[in-house]
N, C-alpha and C. Protein backbone atom coordinates (compact mmCIF):
# COMPACT_ATOMS: atom_id res chain seq x y z
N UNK A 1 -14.90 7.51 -14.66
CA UNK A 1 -13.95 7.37 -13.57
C UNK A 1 -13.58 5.90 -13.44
N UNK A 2 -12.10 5.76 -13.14
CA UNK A 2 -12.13 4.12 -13.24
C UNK A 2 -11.11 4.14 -11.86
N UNK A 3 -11.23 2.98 -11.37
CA UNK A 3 -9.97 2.45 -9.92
C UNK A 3 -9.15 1.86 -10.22
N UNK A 4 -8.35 1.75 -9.31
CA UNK A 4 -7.19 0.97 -8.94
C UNK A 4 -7.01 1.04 -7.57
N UNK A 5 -6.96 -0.34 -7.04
CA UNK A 5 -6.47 -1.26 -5.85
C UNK A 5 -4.68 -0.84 -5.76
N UNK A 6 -4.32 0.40 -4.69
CA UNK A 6 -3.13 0.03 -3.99
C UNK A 6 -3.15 -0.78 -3.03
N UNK A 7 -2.11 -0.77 -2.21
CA UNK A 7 -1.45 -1.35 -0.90
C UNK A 7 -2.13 -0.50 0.00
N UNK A 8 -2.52 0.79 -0.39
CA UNK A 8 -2.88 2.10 1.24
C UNK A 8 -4.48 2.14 0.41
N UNK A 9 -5.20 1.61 -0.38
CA UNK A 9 -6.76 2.08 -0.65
C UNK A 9 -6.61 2.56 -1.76
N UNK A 10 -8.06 2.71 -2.32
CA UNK A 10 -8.71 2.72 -3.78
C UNK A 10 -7.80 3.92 -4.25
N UNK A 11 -7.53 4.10 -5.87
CA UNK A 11 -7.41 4.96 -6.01
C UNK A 11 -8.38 5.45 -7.78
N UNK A 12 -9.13 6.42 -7.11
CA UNK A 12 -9.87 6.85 -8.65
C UNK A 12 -9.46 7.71 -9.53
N UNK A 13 -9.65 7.66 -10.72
CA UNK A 13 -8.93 8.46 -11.57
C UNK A 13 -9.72 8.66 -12.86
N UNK A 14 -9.63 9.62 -13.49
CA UNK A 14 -10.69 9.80 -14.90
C UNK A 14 -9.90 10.01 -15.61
N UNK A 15 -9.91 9.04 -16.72
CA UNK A 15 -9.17 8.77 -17.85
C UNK A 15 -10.30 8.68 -18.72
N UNK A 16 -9.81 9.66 -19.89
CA UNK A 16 -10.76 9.79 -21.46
C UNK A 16 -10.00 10.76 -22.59
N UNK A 17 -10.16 9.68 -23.01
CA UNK A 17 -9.39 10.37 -24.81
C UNK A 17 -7.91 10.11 -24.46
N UNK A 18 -7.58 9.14 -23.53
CA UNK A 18 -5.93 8.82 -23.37
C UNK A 18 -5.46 10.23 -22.60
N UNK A 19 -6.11 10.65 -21.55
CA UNK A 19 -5.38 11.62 -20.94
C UNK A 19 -6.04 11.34 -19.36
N UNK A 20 -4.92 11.53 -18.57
CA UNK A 20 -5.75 11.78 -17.08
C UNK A 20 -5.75 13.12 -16.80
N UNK A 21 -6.73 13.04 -16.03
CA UNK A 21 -7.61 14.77 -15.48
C UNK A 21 -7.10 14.74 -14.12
N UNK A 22 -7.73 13.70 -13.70
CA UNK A 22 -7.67 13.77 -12.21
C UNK A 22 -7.36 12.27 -11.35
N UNK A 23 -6.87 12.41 -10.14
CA UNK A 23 -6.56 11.20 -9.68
C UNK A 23 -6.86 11.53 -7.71
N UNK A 24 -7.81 10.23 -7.63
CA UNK A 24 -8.48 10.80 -6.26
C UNK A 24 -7.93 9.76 -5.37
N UNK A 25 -7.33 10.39 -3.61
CA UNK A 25 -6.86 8.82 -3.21
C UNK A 25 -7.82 8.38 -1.95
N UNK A 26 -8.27 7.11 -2.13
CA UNK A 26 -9.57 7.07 -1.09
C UNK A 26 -8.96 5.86 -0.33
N UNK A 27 -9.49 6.09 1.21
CA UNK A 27 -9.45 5.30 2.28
C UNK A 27 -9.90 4.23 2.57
N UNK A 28 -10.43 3.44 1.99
CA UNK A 28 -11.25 2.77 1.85
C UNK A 28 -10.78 1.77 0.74
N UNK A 29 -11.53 -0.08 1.28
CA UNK A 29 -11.07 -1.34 0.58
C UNK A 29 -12.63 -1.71 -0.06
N UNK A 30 -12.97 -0.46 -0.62
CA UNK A 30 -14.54 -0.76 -1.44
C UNK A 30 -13.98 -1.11 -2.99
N UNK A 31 -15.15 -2.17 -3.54
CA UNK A 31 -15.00 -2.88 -4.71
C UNK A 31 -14.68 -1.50 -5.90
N UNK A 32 -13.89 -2.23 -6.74
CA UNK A 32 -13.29 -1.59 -7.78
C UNK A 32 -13.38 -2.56 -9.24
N UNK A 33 -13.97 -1.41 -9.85
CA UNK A 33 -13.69 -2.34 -11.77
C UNK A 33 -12.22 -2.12 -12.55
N UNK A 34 -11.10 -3.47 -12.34
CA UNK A 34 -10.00 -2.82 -13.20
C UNK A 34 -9.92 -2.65 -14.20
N UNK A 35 -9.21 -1.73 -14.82
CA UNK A 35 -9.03 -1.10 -16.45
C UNK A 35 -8.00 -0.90 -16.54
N UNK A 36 -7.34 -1.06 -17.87
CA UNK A 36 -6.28 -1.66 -18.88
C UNK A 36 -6.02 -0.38 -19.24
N UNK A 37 -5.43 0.53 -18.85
CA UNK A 37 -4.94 1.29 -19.55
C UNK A 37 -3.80 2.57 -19.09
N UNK A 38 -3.25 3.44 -19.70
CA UNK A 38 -2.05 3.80 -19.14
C UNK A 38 -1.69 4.44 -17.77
N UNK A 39 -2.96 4.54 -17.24
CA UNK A 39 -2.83 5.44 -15.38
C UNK A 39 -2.90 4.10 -14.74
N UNK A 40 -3.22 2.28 -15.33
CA UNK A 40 -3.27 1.58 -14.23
C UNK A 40 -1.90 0.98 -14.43
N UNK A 41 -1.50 1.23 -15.58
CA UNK A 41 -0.26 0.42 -15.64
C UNK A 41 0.81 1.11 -14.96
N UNK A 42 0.81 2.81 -15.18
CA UNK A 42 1.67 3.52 -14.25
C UNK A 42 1.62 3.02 -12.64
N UNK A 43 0.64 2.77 -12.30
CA UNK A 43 0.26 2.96 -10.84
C UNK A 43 0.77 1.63 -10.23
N UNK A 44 0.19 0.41 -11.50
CA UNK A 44 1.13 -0.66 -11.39
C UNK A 44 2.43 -1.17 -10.83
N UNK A 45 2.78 -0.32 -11.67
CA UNK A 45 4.65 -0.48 -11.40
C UNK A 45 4.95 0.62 -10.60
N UNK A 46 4.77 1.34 -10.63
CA UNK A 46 5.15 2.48 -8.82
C UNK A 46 4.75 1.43 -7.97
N UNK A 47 3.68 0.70 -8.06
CA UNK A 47 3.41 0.17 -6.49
C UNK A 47 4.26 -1.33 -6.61
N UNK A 48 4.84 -1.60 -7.48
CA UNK A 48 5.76 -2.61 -7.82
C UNK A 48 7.24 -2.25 -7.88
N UNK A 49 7.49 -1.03 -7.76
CA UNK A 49 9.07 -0.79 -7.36
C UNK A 49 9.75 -0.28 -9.03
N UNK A 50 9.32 0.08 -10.26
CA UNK A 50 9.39 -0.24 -10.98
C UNK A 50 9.05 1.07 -11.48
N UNK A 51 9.40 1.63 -12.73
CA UNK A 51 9.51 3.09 -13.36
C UNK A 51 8.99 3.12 -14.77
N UNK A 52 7.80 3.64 -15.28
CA UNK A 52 7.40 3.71 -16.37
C UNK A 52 7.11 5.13 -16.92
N UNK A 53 6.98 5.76 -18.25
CA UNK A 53 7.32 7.17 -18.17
C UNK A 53 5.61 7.18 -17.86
N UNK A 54 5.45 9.17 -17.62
CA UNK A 54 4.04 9.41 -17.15
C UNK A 54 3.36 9.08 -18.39
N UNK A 55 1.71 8.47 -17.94
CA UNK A 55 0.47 8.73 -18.73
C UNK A 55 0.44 10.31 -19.17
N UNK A 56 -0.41 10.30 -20.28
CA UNK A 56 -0.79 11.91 -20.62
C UNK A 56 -1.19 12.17 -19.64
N UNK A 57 -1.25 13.33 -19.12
CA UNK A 57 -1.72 13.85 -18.37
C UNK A 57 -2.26 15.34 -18.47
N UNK A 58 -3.52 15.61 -18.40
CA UNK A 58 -4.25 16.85 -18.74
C UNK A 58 -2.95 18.05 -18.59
N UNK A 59 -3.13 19.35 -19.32
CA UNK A 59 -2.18 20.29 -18.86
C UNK A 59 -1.88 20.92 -17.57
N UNK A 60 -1.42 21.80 -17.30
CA UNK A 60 -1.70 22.63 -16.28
C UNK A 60 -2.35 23.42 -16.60
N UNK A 61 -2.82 24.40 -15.35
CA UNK A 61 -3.50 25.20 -16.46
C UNK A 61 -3.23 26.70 -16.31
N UNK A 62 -2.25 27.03 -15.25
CA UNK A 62 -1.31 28.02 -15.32
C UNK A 62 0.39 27.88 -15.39
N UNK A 63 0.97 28.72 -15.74
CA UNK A 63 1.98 28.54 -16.05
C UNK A 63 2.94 28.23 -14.25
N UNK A 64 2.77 28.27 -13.72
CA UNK A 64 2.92 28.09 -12.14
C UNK A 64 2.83 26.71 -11.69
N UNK A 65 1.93 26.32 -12.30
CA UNK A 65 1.60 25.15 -12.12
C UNK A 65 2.19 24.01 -13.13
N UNK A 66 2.56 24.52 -14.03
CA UNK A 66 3.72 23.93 -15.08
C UNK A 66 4.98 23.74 -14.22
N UNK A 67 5.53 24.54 -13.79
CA UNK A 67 6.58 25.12 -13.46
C UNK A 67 6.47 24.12 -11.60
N UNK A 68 5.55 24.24 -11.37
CA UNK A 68 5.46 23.29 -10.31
C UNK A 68 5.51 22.38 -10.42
N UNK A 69 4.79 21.18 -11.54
CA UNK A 69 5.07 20.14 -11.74
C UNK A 69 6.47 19.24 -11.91
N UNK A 70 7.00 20.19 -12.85
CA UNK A 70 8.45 20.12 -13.37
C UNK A 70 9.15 19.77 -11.98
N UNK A 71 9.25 20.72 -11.24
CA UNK A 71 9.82 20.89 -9.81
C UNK A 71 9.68 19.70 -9.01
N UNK A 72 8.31 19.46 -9.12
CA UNK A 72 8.13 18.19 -8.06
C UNK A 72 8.16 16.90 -8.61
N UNK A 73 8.08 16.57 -10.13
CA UNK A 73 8.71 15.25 -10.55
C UNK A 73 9.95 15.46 -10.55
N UNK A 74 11.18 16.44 -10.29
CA UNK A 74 12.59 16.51 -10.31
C UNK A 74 12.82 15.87 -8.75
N UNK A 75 12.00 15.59 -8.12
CA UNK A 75 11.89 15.02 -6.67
C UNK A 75 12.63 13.38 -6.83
N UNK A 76 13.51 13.02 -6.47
CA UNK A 76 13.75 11.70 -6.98
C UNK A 76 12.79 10.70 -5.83
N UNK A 77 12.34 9.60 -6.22
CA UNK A 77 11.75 8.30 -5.80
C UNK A 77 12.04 8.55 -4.25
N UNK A 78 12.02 7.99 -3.52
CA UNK A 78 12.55 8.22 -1.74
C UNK A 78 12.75 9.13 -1.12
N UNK A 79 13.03 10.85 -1.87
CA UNK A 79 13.52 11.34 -1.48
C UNK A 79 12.59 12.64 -1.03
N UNK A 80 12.64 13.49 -0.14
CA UNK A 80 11.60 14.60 0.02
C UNK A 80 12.40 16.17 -0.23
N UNK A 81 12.07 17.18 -0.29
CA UNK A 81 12.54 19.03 0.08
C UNK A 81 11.27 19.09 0.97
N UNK A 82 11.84 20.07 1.28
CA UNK A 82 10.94 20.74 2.48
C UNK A 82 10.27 22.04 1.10
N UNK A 83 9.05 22.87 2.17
CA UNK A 83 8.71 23.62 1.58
C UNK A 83 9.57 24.46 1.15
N UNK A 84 10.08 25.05 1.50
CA UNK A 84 11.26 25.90 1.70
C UNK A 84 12.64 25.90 0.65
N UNK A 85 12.79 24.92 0.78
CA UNK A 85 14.07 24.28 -0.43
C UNK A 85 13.12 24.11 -2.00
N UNK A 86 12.47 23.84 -1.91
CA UNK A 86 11.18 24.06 -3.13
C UNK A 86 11.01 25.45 -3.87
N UNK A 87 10.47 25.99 -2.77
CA UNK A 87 10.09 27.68 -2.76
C UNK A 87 11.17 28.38 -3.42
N UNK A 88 12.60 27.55 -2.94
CA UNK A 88 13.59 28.27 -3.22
C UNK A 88 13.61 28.16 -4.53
N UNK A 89 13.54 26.72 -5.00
CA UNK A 89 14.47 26.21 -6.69
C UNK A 89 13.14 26.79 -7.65
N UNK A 90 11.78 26.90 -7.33
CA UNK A 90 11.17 27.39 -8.20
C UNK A 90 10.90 29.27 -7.92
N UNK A 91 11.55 29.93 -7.31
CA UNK A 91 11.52 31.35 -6.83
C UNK A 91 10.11 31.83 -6.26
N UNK A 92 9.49 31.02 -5.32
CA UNK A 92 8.25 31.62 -4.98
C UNK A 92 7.95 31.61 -3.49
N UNK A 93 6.87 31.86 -3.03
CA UNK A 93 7.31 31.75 -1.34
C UNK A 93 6.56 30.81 -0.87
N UNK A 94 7.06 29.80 0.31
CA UNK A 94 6.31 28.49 0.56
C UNK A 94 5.11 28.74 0.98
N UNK A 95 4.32 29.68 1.34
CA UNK A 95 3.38 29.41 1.38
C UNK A 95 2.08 29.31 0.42
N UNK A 96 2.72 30.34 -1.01
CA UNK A 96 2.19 29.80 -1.87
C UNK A 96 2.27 28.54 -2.99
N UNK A 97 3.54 28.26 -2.10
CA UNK A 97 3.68 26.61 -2.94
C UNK A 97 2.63 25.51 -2.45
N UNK A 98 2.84 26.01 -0.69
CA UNK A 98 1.57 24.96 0.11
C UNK A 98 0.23 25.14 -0.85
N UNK A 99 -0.38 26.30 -0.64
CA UNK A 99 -1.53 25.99 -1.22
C UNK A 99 -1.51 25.15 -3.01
N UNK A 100 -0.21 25.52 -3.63
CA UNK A 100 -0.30 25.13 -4.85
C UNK A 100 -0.62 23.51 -4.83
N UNK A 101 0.71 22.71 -3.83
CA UNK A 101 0.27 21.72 -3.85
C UNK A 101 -1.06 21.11 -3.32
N UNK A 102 -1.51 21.90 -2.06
CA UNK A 102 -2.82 21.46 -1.60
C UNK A 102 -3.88 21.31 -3.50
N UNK A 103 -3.68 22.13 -4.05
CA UNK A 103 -4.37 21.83 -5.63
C UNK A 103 -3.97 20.96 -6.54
N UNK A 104 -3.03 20.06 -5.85
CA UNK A 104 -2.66 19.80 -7.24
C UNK A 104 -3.94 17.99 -7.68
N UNK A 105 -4.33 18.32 -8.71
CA UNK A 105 -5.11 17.28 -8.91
C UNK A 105 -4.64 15.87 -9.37
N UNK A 106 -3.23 15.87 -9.27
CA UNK A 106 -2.75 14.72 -9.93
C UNK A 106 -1.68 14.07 -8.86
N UNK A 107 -2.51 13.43 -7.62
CA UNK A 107 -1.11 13.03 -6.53
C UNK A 107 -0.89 11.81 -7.09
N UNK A 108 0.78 11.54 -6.52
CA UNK A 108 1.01 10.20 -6.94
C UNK A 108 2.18 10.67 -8.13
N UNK A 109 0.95 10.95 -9.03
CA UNK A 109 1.53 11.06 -10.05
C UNK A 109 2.71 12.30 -10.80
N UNK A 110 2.09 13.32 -9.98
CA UNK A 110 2.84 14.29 -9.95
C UNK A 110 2.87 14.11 -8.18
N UNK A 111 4.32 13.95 -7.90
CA UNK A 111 4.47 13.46 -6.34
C UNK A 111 4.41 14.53 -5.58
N UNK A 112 3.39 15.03 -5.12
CA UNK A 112 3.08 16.21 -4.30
C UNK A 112 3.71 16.11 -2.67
N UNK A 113 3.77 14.80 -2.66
CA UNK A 113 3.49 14.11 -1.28
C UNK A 113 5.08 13.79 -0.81
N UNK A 114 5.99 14.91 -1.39
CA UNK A 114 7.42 14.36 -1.57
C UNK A 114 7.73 15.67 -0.96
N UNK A 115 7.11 16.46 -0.34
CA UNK A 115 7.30 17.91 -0.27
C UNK A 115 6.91 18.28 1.66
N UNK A 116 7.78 18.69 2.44
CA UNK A 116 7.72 18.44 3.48
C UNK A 116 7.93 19.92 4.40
N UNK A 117 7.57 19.96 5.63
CA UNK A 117 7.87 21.08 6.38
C UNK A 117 9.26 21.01 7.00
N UNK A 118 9.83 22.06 7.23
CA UNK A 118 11.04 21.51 7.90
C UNK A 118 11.23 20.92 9.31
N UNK A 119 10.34 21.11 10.02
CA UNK A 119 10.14 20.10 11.15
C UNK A 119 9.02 19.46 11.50
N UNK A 120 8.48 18.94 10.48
CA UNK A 120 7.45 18.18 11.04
C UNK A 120 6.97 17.69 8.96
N UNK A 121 5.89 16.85 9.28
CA UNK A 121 5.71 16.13 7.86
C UNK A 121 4.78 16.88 6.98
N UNK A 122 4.07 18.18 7.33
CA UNK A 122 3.22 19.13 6.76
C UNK A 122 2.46 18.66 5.95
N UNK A 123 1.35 19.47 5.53
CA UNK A 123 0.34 18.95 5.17
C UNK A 123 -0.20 17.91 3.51
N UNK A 124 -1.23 17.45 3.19
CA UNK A 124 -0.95 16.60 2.53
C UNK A 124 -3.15 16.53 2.27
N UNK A 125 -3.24 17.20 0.54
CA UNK A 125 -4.77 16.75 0.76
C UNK A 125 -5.79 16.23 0.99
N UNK A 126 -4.56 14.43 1.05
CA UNK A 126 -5.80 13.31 1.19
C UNK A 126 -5.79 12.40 2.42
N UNK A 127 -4.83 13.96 3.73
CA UNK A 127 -4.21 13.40 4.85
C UNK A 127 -3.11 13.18 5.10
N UNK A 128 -2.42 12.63 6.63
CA UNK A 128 -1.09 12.82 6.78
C UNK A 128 -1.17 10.82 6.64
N UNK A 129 -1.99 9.79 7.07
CA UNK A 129 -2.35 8.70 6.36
C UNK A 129 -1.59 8.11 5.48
N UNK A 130 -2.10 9.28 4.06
CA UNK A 130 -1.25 8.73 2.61
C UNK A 130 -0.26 9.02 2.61
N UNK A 131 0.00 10.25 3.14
CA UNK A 131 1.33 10.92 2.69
C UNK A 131 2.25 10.13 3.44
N UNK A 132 2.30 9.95 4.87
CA UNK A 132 3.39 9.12 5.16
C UNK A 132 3.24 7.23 4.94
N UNK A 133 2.11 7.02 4.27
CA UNK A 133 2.12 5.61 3.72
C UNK A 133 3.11 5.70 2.09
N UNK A 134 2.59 6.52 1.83
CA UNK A 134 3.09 6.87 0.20
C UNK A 134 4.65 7.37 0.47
N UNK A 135 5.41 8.26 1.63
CA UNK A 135 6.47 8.50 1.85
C UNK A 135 7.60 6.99 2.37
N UNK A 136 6.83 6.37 3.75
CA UNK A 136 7.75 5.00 3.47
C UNK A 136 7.66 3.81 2.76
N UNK A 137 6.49 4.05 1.72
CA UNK A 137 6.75 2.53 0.90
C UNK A 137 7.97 3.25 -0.39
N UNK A 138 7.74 4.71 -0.54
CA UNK A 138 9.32 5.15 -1.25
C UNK A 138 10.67 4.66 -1.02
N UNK A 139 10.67 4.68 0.59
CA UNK A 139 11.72 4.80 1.00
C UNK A 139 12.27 3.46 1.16
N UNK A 140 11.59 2.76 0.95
CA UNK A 140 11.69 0.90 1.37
C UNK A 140 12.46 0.75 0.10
């Protein structure tokens, strides 16, 4: 497991064999070892304003979840859908999109956190915290 130092707290991530698995976002300004390699450099330049294509990133591991991903990197930089407008473009019903994203192991990176209720900022796994820290440093 290796870190990276954002602007909103640690973020951990397991990188091996040039692929990420997983990416964890923690609350907390506890010491971190940096590492050189393609999830810090991504994370880098997102938190620098700046666009690099994705690290490998482990598969999905249902086809739903393919199909979700796709969906939610088509999310542009600043911008959010509601559950609903989501539900719609991938044909499924928002509430099983909620839980999809509540799974998804790769925030950030696959921007989960771009995905909204229609009246209010809905939920978000690692809190409403990141999600609206991670929603207006987009929007800036």
């Amino acid at each position: 497991m290796y870190s990276f130092q954002s602007p909103f707290g640690v973020i951990d991530y397991d990188w091996h064999e040039d692929v990420c698995d997983t990416l964890i976002l923690q609350q907390s300004d506890m010491a971190y070892a940096e590492h050189d390699d393609a999830v810090s450099a991504w994370l880098s330049a997102y938190f620098s304003g700046k666009t690099l294509s994705l690290p490998t990133l482990a598969p999905a591991k249902t086809s739903f979840q393919t199909k979700l991903r796709h969906g939610l990197c088509a999310i542009p930089h600043g911008e959010v859908k509601t559950y609903g407008e989501l539900a719609k473009m991938l044909n499924t019903a928002p509430r099983a999109l909620g839980q999809a994203l509540g799974a998804n192991p790769l925030p950030i990176l696959i921007p989960c956190h771009r995905v909204i209720a229609a009246n209010h900022l809905g939920g978000f796994h690692y809190g409403k915290d990141w999600k609206k820290a991670l929603l207006n440093f987009e929007r800036e």
